[in-house]
Protein backbone atom coordinates (compact mmCIF):
# COMPACT_ATOMS: atom_id res chain seq x y z
CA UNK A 1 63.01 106.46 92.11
CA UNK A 2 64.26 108.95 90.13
CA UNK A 3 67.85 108.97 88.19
CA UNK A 4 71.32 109.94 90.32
CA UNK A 5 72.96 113.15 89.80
CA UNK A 6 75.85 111.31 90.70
CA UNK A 7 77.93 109.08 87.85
CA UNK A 8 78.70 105.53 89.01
CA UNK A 9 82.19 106.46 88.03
CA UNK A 10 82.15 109.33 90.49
CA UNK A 11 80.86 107.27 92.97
CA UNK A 12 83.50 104.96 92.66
CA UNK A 13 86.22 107.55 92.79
CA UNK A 14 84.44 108.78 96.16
CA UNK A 15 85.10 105.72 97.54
CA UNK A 16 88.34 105.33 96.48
CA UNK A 17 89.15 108.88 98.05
CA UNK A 18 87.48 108.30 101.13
CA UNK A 19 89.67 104.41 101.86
CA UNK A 20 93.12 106.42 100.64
CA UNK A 21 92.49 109.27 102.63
CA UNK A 22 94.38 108.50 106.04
CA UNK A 23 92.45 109.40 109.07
CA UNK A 24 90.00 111.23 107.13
CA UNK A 25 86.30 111.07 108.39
CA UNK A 26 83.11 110.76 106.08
CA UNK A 27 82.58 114.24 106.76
CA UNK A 28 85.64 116.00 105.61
CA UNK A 29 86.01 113.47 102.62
CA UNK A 30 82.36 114.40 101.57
CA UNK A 31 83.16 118.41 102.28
CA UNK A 32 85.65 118.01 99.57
CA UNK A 33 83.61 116.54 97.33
CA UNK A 34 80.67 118.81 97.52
CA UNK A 35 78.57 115.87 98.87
CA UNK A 36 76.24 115.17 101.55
CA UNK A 37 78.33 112.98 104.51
CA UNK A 38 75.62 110.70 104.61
CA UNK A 39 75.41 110.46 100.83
CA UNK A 40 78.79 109.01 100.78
CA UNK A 41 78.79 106.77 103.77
CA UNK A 42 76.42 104.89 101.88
CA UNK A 43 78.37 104.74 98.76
CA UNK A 44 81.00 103.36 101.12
CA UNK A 45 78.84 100.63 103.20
CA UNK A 46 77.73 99.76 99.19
CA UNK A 47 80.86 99.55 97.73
CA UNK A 48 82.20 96.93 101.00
CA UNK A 49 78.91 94.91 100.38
CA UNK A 50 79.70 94.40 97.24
CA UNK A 51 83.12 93.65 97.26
CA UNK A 52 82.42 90.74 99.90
CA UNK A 53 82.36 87.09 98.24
CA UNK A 54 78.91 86.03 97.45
CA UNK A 55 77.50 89.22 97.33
CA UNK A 56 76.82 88.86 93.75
CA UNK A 57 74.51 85.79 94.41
CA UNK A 58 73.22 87.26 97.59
CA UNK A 59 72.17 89.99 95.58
CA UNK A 60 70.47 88.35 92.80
CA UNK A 61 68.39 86.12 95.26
CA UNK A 62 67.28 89.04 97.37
CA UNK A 63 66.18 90.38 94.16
CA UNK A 64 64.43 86.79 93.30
CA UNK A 65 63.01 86.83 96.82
CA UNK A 66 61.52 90.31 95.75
CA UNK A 67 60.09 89.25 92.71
CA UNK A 68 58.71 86.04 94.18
CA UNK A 69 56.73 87.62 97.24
CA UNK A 70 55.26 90.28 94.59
CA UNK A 71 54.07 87.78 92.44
CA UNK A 72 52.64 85.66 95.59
CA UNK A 73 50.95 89.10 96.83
CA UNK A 74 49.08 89.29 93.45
CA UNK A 75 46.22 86.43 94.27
CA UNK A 76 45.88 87.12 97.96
CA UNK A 77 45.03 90.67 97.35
CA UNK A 78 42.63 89.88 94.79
CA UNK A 79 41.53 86.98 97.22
CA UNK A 80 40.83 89.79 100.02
CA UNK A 81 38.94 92.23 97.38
CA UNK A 82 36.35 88.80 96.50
CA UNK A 83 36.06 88.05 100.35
CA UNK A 84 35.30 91.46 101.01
CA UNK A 85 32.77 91.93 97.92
CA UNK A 86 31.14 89.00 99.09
CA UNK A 87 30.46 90.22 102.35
CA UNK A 88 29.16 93.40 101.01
CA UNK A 89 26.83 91.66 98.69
CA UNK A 90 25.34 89.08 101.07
CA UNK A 91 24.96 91.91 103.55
CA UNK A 92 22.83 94.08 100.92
CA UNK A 93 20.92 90.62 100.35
CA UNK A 94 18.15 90.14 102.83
CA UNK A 95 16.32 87.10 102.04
């Protein structure tokens, strides 16, 4: 991933623009902005996750989660390179 073009401080001020603006639409909020409509619905669906309780802890266990199945993918992959070595070699090996 490369870095946003977009300051977290402007994202935040999207937002804000986009909940004051009555009856505007992603669309004409993001027009004004010189954004991409889609761009800034996510912002938006971001900024309400975030704002709900226990997203904070949510958060930091997803990311725990993330680290924990990367770390537990580690030894079966290098399990599943020995099995397959081992194949190879006793299929080279003709006794």
């Amino acid at each position: 991933m490369g870095t946003s073009k977009y300051s977290p401080e402007f994202r935040a001020d999207a937002v804000a623009l986009y909940h004051s603006s009555a009856g505007g639409t992603y669309a004409s909020v993001a027009k004004d902005l010189g954004v991409h409509h889609e761009t800034l619905r996510t912002w938006v669906r971001d900024a309400e996750q975030a704002a709900r309780p226990g997203a904070v802890e949510a958060t930091a266990m997803e990311k725990e989660n993330r680290q924990l199945r990367a770390w537990v993918k580690k030894p079966e992959l290098k399990r599943e390179i020995l099995r397959r070595a081992a194949q190879h070699c006793a299929a080279e090996t003709s006794w």
